[in-house]
Protein backbone atom coordinates (compact mmCIF):
# COMPACT_ATOMS: atom_id res chain seq x y z
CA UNK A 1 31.89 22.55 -39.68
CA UNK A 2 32.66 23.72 -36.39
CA UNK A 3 31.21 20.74 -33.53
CA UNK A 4 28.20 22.63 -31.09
CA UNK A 5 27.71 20.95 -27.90
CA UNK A 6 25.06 21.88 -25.47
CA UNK A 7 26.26 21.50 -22.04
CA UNK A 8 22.93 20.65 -19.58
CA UNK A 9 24.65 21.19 -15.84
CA UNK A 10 23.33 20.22 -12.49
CA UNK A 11 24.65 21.48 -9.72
CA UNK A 12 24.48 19.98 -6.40
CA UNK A 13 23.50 21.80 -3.13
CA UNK A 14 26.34 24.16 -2.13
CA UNK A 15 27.32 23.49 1.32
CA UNK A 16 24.67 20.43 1.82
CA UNK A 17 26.94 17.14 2.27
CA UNK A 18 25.68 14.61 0.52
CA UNK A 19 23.68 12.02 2.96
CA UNK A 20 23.75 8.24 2.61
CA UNK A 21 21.94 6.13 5.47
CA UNK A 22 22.25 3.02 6.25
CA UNK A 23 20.21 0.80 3.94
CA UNK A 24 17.42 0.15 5.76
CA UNK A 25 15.89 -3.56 6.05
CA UNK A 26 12.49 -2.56 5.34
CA UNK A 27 10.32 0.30 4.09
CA UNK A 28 6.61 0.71 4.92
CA UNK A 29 5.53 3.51 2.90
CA UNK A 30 1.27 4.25 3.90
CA UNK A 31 -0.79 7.06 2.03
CA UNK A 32 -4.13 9.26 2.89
CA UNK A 33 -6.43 10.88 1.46
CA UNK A 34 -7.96 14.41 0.54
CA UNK A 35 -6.45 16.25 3.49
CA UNK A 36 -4.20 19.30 3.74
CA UNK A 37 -1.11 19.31 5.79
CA UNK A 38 -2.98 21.80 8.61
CA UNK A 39 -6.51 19.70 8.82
CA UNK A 40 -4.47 16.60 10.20
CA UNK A 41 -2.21 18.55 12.15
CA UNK A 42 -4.78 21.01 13.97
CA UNK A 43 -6.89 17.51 14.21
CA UNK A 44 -7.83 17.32 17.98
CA UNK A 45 -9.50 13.88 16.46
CA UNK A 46 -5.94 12.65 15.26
CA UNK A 47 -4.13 12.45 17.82
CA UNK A 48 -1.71 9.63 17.27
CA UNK A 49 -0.89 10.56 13.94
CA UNK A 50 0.04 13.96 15.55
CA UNK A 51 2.28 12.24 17.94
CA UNK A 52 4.69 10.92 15.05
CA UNK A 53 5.54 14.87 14.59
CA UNK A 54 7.29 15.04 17.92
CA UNK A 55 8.51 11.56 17.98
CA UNK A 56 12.44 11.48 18.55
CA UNK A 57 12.71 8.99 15.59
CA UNK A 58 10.38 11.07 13.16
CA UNK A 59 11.34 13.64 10.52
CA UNK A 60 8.59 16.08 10.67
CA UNK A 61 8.19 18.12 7.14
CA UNK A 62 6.42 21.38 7.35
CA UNK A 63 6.92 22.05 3.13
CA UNK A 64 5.30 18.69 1.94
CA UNK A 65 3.56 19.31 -1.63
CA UNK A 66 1.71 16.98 -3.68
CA UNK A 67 2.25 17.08 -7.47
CA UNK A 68 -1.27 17.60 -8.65
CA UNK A 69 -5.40 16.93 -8.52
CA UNK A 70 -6.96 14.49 -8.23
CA UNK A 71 -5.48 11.36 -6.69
CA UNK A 72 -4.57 8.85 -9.17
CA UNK A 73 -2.26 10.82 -10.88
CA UNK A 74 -0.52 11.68 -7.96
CA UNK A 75 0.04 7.87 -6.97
CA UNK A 76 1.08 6.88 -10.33
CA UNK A 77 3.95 9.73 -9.76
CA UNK A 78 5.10 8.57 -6.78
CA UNK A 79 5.54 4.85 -7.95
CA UNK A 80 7.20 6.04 -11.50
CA UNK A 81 7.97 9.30 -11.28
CA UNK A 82 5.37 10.50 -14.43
CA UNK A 83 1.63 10.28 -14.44
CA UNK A 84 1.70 7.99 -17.41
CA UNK A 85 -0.59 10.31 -19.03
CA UNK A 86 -2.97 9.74 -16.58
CA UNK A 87 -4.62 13.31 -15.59
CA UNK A 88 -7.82 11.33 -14.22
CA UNK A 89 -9.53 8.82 -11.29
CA UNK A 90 -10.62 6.57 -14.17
CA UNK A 91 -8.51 3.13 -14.97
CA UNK A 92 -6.12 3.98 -17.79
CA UNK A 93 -7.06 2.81 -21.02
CA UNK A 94 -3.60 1.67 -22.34
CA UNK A 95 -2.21 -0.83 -20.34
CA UNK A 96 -0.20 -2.40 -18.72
CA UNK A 97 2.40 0.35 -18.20
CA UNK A 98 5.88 -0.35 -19.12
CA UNK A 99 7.99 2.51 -17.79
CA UNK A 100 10.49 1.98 -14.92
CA UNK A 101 8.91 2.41 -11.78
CA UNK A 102 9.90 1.70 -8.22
CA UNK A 103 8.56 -1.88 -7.60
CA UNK A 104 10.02 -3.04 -10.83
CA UNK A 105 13.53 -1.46 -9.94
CA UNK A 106 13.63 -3.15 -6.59
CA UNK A 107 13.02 -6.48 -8.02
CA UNK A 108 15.37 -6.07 -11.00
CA UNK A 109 18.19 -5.66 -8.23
CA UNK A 110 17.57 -8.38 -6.00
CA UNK A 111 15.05 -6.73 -3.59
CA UNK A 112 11.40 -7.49 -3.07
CA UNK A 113 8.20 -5.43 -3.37
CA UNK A 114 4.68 -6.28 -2.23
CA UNK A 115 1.73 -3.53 -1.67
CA UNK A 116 -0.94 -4.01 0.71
CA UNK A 117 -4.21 -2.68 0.29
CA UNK A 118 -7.41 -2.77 2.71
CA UNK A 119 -10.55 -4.40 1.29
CA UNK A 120 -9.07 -6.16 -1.86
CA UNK A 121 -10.99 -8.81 -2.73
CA UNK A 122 -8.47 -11.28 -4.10
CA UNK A 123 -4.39 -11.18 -4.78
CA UNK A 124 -4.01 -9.59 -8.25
CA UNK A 125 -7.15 -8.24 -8.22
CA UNK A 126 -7.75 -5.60 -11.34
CA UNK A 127 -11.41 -4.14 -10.98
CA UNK A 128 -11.69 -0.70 -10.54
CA UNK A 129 -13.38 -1.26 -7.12
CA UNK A 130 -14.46 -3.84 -4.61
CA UNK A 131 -16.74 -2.42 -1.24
CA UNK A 132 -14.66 0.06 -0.06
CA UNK A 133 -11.37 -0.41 -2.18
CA UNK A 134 -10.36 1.45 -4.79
CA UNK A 135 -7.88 0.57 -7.93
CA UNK A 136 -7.32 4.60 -8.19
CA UNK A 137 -5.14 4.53 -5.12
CA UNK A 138 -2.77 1.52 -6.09
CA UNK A 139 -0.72 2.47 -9.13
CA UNK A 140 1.10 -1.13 -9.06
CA UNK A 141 -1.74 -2.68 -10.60
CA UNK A 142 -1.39 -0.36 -13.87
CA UNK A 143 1.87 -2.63 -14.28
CA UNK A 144 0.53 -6.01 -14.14
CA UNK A 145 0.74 -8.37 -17.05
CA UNK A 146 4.33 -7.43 -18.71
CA UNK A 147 7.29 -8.40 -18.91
CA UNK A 148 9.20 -5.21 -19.16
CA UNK A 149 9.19 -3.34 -15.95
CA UNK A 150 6.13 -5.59 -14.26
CA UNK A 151 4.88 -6.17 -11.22
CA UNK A 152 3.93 -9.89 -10.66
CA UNK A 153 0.05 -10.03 -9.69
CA UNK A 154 0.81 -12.01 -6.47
CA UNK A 155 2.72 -9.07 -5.19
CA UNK A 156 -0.64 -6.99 -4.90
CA UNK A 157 -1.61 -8.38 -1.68
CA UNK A 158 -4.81 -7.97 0.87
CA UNK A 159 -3.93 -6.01 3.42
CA UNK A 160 -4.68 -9.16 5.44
CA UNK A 161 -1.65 -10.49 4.27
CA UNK A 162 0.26 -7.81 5.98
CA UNK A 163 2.73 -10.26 8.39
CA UNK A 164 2.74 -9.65 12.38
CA UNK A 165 6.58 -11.31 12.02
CA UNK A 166 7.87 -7.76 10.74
CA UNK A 167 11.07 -9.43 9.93
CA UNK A 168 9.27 -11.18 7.02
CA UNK A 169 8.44 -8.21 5.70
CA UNK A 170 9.39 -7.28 2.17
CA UNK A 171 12.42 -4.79 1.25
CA UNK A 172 9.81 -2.21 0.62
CA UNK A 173 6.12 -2.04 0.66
CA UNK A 174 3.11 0.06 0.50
CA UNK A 175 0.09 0.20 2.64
CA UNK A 176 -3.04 1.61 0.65
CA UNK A 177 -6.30 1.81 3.53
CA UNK A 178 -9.71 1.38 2.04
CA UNK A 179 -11.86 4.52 1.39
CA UNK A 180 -13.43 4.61 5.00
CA UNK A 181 -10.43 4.34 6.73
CA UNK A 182 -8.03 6.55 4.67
CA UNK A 183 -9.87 9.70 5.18
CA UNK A 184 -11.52 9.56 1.55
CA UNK A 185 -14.67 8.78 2.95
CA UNK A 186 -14.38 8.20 6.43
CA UNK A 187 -13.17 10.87 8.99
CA UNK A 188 -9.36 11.75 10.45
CA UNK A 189 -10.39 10.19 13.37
CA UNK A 190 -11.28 7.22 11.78
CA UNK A 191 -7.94 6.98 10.05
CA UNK A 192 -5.99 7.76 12.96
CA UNK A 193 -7.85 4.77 15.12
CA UNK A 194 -6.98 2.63 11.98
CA UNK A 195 -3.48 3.67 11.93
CA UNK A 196 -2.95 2.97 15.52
CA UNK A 197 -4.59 -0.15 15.71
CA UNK A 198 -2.81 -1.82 12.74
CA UNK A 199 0.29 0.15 12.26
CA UNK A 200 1.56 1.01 15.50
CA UNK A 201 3.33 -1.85 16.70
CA UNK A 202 5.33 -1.91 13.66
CA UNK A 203 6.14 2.10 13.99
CA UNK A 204 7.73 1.08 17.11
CA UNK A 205 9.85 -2.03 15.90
CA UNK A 206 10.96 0.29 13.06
CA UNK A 207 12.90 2.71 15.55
CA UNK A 208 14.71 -0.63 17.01
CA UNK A 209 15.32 -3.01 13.81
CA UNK A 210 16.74 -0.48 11.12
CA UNK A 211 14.04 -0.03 9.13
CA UNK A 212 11.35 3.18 8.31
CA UNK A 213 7.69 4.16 8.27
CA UNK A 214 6.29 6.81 5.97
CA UNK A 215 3.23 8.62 5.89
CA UNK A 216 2.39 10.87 3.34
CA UNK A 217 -1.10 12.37 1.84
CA UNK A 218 -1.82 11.79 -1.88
CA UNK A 219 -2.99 15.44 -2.37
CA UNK A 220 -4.84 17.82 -0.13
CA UNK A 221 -8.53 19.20 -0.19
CA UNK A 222 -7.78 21.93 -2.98
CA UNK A 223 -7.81 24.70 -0.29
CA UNK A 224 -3.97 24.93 0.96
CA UNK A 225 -1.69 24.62 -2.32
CA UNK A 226 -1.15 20.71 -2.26
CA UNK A 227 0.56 21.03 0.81
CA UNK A 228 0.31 17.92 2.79
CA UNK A 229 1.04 16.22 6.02
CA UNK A 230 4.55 13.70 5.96
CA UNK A 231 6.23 12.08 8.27
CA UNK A 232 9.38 9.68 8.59
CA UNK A 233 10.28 7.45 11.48
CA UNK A 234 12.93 5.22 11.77
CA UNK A 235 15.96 4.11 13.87
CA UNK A 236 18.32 6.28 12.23
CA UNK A 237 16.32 9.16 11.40
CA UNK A 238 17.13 12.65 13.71
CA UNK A 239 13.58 13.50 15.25
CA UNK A 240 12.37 16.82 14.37
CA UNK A 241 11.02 19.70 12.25
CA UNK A 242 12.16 20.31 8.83
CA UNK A 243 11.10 22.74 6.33
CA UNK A 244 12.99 21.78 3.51
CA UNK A 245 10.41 21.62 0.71
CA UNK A 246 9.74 18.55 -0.74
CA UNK A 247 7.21 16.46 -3.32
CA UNK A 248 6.66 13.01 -3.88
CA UNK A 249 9.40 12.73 -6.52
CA UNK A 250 11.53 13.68 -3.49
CA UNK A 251 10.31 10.51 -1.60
CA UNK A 252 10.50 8.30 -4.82
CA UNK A 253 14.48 9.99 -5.45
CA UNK A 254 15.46 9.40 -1.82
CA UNK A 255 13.95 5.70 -1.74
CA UNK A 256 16.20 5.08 -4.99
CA UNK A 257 19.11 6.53 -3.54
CA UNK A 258 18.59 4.39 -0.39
CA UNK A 259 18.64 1.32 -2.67
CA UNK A 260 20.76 1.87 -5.36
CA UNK A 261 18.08 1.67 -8.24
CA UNK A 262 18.12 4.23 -11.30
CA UNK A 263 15.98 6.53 -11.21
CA UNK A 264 12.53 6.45 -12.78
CA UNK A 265 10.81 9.48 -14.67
CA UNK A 266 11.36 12.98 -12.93
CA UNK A 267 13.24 11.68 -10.00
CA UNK A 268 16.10 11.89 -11.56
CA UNK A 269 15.66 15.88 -11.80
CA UNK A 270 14.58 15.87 -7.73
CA UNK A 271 16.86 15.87 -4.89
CA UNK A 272 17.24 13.39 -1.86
CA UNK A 273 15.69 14.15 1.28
CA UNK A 274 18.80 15.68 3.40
CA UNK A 275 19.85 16.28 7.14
CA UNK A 276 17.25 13.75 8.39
CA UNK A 277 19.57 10.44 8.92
CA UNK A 278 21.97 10.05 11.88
CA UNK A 279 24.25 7.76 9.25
CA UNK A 280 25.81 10.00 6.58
CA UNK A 281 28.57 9.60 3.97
CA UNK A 282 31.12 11.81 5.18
CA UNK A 283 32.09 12.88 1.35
CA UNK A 284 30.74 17.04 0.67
CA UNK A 285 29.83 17.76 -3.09
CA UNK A 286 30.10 21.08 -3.60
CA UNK A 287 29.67 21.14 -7.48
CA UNK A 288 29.48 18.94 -10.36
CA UNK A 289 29.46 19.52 -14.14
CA UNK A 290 29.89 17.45 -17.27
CA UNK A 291 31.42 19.21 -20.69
CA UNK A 292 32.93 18.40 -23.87
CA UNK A 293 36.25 18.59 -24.59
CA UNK A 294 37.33 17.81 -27.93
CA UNK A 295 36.32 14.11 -28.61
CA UNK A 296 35.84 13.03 -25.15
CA UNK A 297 33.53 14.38 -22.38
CA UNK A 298 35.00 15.98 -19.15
CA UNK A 299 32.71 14.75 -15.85
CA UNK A 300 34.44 17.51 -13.24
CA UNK A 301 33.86 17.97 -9.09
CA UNK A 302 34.63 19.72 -6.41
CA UNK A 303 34.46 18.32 -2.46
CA UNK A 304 34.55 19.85 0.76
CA UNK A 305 34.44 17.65 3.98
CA UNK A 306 35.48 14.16 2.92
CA UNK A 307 35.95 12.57 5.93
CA UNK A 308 37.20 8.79 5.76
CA UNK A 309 36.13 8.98 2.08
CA UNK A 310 37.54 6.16 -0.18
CA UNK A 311 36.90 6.60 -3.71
CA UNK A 312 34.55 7.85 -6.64
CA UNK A 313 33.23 5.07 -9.38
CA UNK A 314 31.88 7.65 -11.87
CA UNK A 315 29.58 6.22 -13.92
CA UNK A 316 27.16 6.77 -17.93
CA UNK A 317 24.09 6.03 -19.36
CA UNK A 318 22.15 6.56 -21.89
CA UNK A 319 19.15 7.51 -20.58
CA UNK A 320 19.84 8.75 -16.82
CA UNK A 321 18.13 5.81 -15.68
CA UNK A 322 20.42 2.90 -16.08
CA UNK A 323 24.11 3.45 -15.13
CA UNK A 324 27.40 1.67 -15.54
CA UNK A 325 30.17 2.00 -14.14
CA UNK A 326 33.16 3.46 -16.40
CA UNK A 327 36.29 4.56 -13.76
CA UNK A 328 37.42 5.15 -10.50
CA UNK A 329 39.03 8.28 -8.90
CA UNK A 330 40.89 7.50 -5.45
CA UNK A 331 39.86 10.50 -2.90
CA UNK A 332 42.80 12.34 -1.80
CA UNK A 333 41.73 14.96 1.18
CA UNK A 334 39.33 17.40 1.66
CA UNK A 335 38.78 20.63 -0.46
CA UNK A 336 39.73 18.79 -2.98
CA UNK A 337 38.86 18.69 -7.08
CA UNK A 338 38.60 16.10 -8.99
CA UNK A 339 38.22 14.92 -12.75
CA UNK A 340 37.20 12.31 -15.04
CA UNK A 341 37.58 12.35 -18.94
CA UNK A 342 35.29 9.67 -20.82
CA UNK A 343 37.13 9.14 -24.10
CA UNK A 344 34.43 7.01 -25.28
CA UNK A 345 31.09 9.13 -25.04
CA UNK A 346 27.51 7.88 -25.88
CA UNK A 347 26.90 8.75 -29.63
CA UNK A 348 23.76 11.28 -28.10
CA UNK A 349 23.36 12.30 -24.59
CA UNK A 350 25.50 10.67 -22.26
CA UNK A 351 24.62 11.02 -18.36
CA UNK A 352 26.97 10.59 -15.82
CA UNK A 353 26.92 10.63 -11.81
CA UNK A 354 29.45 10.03 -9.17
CA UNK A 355 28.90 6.77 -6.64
CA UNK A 356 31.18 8.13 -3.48
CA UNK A 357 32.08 4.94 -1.11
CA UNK A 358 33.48 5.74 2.38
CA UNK A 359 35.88 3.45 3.91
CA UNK A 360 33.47 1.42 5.68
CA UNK A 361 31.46 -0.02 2.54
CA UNK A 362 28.54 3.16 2.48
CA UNK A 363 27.80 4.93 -0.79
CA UNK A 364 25.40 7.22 -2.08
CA UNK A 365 24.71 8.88 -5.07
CA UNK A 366 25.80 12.50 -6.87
CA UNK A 367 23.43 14.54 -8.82
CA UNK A 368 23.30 13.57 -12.79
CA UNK A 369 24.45 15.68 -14.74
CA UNK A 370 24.47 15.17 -18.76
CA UNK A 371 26.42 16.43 -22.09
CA UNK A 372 24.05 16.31 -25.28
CA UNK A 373 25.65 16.43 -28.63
CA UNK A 374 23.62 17.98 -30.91
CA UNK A 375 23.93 16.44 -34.52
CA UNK A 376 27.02 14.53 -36.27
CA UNK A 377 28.56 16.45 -38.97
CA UNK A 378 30.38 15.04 -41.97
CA UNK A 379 33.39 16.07 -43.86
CA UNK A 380 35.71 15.13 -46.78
CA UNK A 381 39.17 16.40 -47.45
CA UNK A 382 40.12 16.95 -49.56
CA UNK A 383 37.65 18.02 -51.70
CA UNK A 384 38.25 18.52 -54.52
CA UNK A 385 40.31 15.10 -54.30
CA UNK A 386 41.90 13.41 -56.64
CA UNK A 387 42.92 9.95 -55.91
CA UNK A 388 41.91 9.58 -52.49
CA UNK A 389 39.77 11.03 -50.14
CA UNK A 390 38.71 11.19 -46.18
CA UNK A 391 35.71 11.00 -44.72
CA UNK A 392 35.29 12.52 -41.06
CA UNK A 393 32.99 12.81 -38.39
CA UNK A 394 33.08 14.84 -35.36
CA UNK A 395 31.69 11.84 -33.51
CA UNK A 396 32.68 8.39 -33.87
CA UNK A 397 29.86 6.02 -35.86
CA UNK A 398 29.79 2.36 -35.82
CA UNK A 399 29.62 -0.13 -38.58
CA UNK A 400 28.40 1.97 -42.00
CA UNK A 401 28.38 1.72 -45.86
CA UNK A 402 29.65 4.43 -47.86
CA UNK A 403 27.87 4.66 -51.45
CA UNK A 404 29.41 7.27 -54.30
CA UNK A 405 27.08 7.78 -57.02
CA UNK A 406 26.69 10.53 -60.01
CA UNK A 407 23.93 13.55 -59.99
CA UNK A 408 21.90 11.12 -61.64
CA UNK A 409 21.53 8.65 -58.79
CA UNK A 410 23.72 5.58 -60.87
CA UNK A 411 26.02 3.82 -58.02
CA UNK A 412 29.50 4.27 -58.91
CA UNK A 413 31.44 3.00 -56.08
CA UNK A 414 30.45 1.42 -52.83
CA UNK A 415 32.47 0.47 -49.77
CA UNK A 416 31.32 -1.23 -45.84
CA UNK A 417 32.93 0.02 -42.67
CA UNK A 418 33.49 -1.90 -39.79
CA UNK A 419 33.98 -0.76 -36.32
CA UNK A 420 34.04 2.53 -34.41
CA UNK A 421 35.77 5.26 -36.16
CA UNK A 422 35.83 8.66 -36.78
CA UNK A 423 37.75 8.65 -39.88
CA UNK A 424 37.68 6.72 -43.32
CA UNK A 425 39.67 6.63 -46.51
CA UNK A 426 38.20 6.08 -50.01
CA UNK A 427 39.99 5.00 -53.08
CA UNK A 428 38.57 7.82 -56.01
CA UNK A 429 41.17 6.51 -58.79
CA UNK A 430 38.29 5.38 -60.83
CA UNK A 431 36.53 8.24 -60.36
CA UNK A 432 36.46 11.22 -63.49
CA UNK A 433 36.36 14.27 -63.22
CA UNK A 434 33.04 15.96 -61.82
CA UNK A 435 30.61 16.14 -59.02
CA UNK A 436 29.45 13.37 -57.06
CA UNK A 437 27.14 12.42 -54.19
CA UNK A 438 28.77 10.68 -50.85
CA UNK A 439 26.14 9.09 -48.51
CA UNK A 440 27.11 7.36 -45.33
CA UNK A 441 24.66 5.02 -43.81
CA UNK A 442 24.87 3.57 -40.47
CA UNK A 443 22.00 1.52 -38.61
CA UNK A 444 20.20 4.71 -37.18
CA UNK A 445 21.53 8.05 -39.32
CA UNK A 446 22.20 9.30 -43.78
CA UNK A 447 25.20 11.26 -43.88
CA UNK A 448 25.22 13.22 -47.55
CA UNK A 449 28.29 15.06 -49.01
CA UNK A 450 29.01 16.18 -52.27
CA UNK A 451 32.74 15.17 -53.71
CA UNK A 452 34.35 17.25 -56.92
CA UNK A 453 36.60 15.11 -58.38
CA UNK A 454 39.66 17.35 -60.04
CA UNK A 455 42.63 15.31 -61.80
């Protein structure tokens, strides 16, 4: 039977170099509330939070979209990059969360977390409200208690624990205002006084210590299509206006990129947030596809610009979340295509991506792109057979026991397999004449055949 193969391609941007920064030191990510991108900005009561659009160290984004209504969901898909099922304000029945999510990644690589929110009563705290705080607006919590991809309850932090020594701060962290000074309850001008007063002098030491501030809105007031006021500030970041469109996914993609995680949930189908960093990776993807190719899979690129580029480490997975690294590919010039042929593919879907490093140490990240093989197929020839017979698959299996029995179910002949292979010999001397059932059994899939035997 003839192998299928679906081929699932993504393309990168055509003409769009991909954009690596310098890691920055620390991340202060800090969400509102309720508010559409054109009520902050036409604010005459906001005015500081209006100057970050023409700061010369902000990123300005006039196409900012939240993912959905109401507001929980919309944190929970920033921090994972799925709503958990979560569709509601109410705290989620089935917890604690498990799936990857960004605090979890940064501490699984050697980088620290902590969130900050106004008004919580104690560190670790897991009520659904206290005064004016609410659990709704601080996803991290949803993860406390496991061991697989969990945040530590000493990591959810009072807002009073915020340091004035910014250099103590953590690799990344999130700053959640309560309810009155978010503009859930209170007003934008009441957020923007509370924004000033406790924010500003770290805005400024951003722009001069390699590090960034974001502000984003969790979702707007239902009247302007999600779109929602964002900003990003930081010493390498080109001040301006940009109308690329983007979503919170993009945020969560780009922060992964920044730090090497893998990506969580639907960030992995988002792009990174481009032409806003004064750094970049002087390497141009134009395109990059993944196919089949008899029995190994074919990971193929082409570059433009590649300007003090020093090589590719292509890397698989199994789940486009966790990669490893599999080769290298020296660059060579510019305008340039390149290959890669993985002669040991994932038994399903393997995902692969390209890590480009220029010749000072930077990297960043390619798209992923993946190859899914639909279904292993057996075969025996020959068949009829007489003495001996082979069993193939058009995918290798591990470790698997081949039984031979009659129509009527009695076990005539049974054999183990060890190791990776795609092919296997059977010894049918004892075997009569007639039809018989072949099943292959490995630790995850039946194989069935039928075998005539013909002396």
């Amino acid at each position: 039977m003839k192998q299928i193969f679906t081929l699932l391609t993504c393309l990168l941007l055509i003409n769009v170099s991909s954009e690596a920064q310098k890691r920055p030191d620390h991340v202060v990510i800090l969400i509102l509330e309720n508010h559409s991108y054109q009520e902050i900005r036409d604010s005459i009561k906001a005015p500081f939070i209006n100057s970050l659009l023409v700061d010369s160290f902000g990123a300005a984004f006039t196409k900012s979209f939240a993912l959905t209504h109401p507001s929980q969901p919309n944190y929970i898909m920033f921090f994972s990059g799925s709503n958990q099922g979560i569709t509601d304000d109410y705290v989620p029945t089935k917890l604690p969360f498990t799936a990857p999510n960004l605090g979890a990644s940064l501490l699984q690589k050697g980088f620290t977390f902590v969130a900050y929110s106004e008004t919580l009563p104690s560190v670790g705290y897991t009520g659904a409200t206290y005064g004016a705080y609410a659990r709704k607006h601080c996803p991290w919590v949803n993860w406390q208690g496991t061991s697989t991809n969990g945040i530590p309850s000493n990591l959810n932090q009072p807002f009073t624990a915020f340091p004035t020594d910014f250099t103590k701060l953590p690799t990344l962290s999130f700053v959640i205002p309560n309810l009155l000074n978010d503009m859930h309850d209170g007003t934008v001008g009441q957020a923007d006084t509370w924004i000033k007063t406790n924010l500003n002098k770290y805005i400024n030491w951003c722009k001069a210590n390699n590090s960034l501030f974001i502000l984003t809105v969790d979702e707007d007031d239902k009247t302007a299509g999600n779109q929602i006021y964002s900003v990003i500030l930081g010493q390498d970041i080109k001040g301006g206006t940009y109308s690329q469109p983007i979503t919170h996914y993009n945020f969560l993609r780009t922060l992964e990129d920044l730090y090497g995680l893998p990506y969580a949930g639907a960030s992995k189908d988002s792009s990174d947030i481009v032409g806003i960093w004064k750094t970049t990776l002087p390497i141009q993807i134009n395109s990059i596809s993944a196919s089949r190719v008899g029995n190994s899979n074919l990971v193929s690129w082409a570059c433009g610009t590649e300007t003090n580029g020093a090589y590719f480490e292509v890397q698989s997975s199994t789940d486009g979340r966790i990669f490893a690294a599999i080769g290298k590919v020296t660059i060579t010039g510019s305008n340039s295509r390149y290959s890669f042929s993985d002669s040991k593919p994932m038994a399903a879907t393997t995902y692969y991506r390209l890590k480009m490093i220029d010749k000072n140490g930077a990297a960043t990240y390619s798209n992923v792109v993946n190859v899914k093989a639909i279904g292993n197929t057996l075969t025996i020839s020959p068949n009829p057979a007489k003495s001996f017979a082979s069993i193939s698959f058009n995918q290798p299996i591990g470790d698997a026991t081949i039984t031979i029995t009659n129509l009527n179910g009695k076990t005539l002949l049974e054999q183990s397999l060890k190791g990776t292979r795609n092919n296997y010999a059977i010894n049918t001397q004892s075997l009569s004449n007639g039809m018989y059932v072949v099943n292959v059994k490995t630790n995850t899939e039946t194989y069935t055949k039928k075998l005539l035997i013909n002396k």
